[in-house]
N, C-alpha and C. Protein backbone atom coordinates (compact mmCIF):
# COMPACT_ATOMS: atom_id res chain seq x y z
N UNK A 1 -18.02 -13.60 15.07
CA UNK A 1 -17.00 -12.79 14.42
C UNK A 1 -15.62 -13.30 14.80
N UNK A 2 -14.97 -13.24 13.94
CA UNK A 2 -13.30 -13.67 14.03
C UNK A 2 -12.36 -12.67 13.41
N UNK A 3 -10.64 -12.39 13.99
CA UNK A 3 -10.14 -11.81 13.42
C UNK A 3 -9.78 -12.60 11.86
N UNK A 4 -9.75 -11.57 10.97
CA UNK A 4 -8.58 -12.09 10.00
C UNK A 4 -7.60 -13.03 9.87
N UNK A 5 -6.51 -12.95 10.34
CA UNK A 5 -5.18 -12.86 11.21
C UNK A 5 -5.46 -14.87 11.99
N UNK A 6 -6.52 -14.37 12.50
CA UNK A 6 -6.58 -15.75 13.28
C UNK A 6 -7.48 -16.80 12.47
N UNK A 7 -8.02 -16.67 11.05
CA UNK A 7 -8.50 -17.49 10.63
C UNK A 7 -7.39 -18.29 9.24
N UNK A 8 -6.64 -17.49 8.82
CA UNK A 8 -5.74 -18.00 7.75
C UNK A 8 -4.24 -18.21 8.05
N UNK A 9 -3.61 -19.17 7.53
CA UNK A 9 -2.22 -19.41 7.51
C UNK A 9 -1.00 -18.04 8.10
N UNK A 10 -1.39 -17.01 7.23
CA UNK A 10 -0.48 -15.80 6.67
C UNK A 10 -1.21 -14.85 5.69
N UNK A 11 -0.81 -13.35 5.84
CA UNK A 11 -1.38 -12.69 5.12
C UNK A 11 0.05 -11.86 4.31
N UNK A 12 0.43 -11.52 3.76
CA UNK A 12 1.63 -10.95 3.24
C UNK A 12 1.10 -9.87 2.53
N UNK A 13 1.61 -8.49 2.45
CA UNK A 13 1.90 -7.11 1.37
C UNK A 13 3.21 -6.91 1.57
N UNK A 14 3.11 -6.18 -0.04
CA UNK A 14 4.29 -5.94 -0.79
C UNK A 14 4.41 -5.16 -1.74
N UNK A 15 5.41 -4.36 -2.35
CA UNK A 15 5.39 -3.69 -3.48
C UNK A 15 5.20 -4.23 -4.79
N UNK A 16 4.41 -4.03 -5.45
CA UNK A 16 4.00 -4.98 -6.77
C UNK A 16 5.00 -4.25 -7.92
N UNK A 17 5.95 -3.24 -7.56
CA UNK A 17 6.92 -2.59 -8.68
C UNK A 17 6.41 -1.13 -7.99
N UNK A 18 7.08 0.12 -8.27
CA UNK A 18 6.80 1.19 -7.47
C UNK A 18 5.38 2.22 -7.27
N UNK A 19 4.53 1.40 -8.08
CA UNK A 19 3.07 2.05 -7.95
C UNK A 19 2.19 1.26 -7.78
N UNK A 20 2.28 -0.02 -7.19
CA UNK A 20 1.26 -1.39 -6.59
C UNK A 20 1.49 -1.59 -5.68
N UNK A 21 0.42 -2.03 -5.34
CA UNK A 21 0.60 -2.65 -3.15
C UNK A 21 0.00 -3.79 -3.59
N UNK A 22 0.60 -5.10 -4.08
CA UNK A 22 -0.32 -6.43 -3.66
C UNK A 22 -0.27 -7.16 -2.30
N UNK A 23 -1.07 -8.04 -1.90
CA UNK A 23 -1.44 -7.84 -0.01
C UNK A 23 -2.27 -9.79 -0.53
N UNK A 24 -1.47 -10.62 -0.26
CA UNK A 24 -1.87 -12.05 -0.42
C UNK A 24 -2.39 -12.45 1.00
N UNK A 25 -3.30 -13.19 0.69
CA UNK A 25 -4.16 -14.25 2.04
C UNK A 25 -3.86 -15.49 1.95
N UNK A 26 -3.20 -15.96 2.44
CA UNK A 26 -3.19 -17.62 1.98
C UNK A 26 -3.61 -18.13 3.66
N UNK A 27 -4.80 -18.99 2.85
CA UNK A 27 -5.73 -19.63 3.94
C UNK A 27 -5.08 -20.63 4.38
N UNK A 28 -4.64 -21.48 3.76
CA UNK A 28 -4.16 -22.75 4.25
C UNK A 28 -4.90 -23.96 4.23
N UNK A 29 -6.15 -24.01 3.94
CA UNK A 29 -7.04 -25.09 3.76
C UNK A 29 -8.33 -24.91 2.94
N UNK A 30 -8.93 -25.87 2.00
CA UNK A 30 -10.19 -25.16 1.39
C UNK A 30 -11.60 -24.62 1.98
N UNK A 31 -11.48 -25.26 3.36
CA UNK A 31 -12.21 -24.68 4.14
C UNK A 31 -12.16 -23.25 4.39
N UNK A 32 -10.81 -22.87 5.08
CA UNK A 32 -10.15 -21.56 5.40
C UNK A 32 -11.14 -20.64 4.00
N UNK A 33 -10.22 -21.14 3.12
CA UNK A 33 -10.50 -20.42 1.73
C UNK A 33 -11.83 -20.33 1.15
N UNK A 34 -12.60 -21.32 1.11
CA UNK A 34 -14.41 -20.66 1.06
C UNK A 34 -14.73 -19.44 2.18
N UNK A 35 -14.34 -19.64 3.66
CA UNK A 35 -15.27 -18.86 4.42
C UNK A 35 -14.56 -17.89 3.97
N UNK A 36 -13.23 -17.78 3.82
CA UNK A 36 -13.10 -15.82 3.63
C UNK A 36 -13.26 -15.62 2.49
N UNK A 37 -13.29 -16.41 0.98
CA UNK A 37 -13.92 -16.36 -0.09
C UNK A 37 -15.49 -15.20 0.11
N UNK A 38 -16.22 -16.03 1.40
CA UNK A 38 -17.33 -15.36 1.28
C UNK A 38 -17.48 -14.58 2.29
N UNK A 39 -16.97 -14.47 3.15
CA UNK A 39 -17.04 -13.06 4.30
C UNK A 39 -16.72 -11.65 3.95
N UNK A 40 -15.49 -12.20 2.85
CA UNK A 40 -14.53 -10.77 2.90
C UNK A 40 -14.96 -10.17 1.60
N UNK A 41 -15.38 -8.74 1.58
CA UNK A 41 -15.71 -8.28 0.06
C UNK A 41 -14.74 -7.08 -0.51
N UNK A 42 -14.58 -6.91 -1.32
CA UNK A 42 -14.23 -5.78 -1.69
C UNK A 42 -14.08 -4.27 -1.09
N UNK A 43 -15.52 -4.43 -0.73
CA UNK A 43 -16.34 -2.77 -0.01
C UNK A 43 -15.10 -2.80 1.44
N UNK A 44 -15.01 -3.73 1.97
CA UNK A 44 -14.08 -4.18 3.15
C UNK A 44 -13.05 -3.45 2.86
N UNK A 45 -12.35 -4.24 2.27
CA UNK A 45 -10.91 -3.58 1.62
C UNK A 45 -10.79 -2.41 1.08
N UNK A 46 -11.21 -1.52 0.57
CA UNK A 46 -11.66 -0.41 0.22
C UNK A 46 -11.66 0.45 0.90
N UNK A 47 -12.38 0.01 1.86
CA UNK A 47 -12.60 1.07 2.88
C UNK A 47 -11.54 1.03 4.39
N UNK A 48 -10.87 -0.08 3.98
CA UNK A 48 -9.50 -0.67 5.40
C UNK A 48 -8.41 0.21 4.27
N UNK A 49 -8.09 0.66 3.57
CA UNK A 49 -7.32 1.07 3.02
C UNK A 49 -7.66 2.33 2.45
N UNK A 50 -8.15 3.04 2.49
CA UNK A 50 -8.81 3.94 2.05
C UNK A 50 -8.49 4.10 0.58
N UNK A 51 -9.24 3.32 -0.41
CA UNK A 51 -8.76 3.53 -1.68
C UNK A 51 -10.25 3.58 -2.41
N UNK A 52 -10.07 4.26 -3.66
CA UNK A 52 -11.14 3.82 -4.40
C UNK A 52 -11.76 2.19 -4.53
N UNK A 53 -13.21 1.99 -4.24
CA UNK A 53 -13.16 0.49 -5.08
C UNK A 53 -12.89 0.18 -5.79
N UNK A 54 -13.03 1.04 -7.11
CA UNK A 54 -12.06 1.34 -8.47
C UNK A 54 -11.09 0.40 -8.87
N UNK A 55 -10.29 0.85 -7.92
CA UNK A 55 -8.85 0.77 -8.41
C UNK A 55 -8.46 -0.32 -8.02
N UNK A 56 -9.13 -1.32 -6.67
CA UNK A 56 -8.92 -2.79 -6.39
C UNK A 56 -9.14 -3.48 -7.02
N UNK A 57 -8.29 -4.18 -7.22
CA UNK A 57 -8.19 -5.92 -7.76
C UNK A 57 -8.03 -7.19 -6.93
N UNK A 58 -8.89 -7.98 -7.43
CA UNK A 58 -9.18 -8.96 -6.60
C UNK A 58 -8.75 -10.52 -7.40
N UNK A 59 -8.04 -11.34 -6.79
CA UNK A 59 -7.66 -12.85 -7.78
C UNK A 59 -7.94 -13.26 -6.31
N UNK A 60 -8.78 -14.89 -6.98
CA UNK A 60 -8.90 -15.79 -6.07
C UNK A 60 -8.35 -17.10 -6.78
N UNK A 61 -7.46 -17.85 -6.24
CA UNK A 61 -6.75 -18.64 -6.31
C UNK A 61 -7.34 -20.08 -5.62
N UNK A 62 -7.94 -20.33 -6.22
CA UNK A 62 -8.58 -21.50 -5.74
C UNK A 62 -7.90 -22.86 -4.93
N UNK A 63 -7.08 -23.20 -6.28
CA UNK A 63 -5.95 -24.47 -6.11
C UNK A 63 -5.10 -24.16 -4.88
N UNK A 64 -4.76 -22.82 -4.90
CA UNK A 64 -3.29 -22.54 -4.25
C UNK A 64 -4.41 -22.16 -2.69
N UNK A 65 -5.45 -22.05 -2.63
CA UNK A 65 -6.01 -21.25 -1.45
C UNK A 65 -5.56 -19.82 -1.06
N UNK A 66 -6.03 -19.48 -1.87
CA UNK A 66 -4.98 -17.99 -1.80
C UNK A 66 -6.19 -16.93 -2.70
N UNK A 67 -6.13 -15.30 -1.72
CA UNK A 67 -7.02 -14.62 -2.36
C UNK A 67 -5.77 -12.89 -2.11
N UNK A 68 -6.21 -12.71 -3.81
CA UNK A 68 -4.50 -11.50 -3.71
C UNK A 68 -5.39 -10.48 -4.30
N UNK A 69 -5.42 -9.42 -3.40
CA UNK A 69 -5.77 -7.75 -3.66
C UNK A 69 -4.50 -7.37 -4.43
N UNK A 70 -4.56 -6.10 -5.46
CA UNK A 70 -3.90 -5.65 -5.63
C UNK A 70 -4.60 -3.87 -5.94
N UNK A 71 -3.28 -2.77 -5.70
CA UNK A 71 -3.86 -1.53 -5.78
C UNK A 71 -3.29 -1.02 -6.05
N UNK A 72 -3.39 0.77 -6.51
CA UNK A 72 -2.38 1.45 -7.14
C UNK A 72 -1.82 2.01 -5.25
N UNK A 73 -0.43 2.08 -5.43
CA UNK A 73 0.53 2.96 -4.07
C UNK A 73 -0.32 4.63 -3.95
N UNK A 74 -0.84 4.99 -2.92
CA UNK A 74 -1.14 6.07 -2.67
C UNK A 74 0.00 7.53 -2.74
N UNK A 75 1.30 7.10 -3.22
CA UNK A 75 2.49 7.78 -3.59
C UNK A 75 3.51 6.98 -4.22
N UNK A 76 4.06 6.90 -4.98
CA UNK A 76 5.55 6.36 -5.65
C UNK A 76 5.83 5.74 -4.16
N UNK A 77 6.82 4.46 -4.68
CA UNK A 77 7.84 4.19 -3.71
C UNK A 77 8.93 4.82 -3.59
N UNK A 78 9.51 5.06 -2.28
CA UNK A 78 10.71 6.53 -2.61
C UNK A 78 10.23 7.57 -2.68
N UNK A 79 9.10 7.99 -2.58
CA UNK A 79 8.51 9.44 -2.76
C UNK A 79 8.78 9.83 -0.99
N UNK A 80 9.11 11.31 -0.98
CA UNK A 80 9.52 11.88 0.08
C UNK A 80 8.07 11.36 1.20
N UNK A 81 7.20 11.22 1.01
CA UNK A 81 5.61 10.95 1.61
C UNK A 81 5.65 9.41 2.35
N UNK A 82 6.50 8.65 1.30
CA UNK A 82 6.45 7.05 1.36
C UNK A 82 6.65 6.77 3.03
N UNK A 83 5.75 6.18 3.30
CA UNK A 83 5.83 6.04 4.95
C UNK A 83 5.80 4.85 4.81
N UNK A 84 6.18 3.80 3.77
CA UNK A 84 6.35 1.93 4.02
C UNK A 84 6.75 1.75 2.51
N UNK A 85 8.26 1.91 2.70
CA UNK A 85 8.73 1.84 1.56
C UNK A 85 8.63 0.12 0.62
N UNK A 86 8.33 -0.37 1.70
CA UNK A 86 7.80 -1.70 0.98
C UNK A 86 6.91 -2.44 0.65
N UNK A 87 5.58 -1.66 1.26
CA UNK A 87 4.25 -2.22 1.76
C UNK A 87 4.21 -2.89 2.14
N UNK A 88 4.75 -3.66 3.34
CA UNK A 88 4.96 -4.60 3.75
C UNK A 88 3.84 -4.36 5.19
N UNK A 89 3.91 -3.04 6.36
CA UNK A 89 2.83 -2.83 6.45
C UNK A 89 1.56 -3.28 6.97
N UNK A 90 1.03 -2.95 5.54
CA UNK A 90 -0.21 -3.18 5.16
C UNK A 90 -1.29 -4.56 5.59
N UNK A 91 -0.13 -5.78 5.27
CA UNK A 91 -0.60 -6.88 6.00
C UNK A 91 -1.25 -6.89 7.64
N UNK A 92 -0.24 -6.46 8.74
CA UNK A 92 -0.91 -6.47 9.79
C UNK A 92 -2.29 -5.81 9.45
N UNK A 93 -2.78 -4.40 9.13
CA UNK A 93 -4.15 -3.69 9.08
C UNK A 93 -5.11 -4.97 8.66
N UNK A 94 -5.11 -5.70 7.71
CA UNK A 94 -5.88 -6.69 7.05
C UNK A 94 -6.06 -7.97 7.95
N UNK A 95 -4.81 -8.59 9.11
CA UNK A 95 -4.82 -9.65 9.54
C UNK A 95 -5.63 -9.01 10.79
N UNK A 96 -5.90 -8.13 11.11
CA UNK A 96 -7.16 -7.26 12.38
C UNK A 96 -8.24 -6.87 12.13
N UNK A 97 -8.50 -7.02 10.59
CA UNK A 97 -10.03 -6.91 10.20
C UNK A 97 -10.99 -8.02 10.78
N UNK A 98 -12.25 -7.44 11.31
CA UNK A 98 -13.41 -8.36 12.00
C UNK A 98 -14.32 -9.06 11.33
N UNK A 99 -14.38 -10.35 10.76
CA UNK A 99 -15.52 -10.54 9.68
C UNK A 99 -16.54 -11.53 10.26
């Protein structure tokens, strides 16, 4: 088992416009990018974020080595609730996942 965090380049989240959280992996090598291609699933993310599976989106970026979740914001950005007005966040939770 390995962290997240310690197997890829960088992980980045962000506000995708005020009702998206997209959250990029960029592996850094095609190696990098097969193993978490196949370690990391959906059900993972889902459940590290507590969201519907539903509502996740998943792009894998082959060329670029790069695999980008995207989700609906669990509140508006700016909403009195908003506890990461940028989703920015979100990245560390994902770069501490165990796969």
């Amino acid at each position: 088992m390995y962290l997240l965090g310690d197997k890829v380049k960088k992980i980045r989240s962000k506000n995708a416009g005020p009702f998206w959280i997209t959250i990029d992996i960029f592996c850094g090598s095609k190696e990098a990018f097969k193993e978490v291609r196949h370690s990391l699933d959906n059900i993972q993310i889902s459940q590290l974020f507590q969201i519907p599976g539903q509502t996740l989106k998943r792009f894998e970026i082959e060329s670029l080595n790069v695999i980008k979740f995207s989700f609906p914001r669990k509140v508006i950005q700016g909403h009195i609730h908003d506890r990461d007005m940028h989703g920015a966040q979100l990245a560390v939770l994902l770069s501490e996942l165990r796969l």
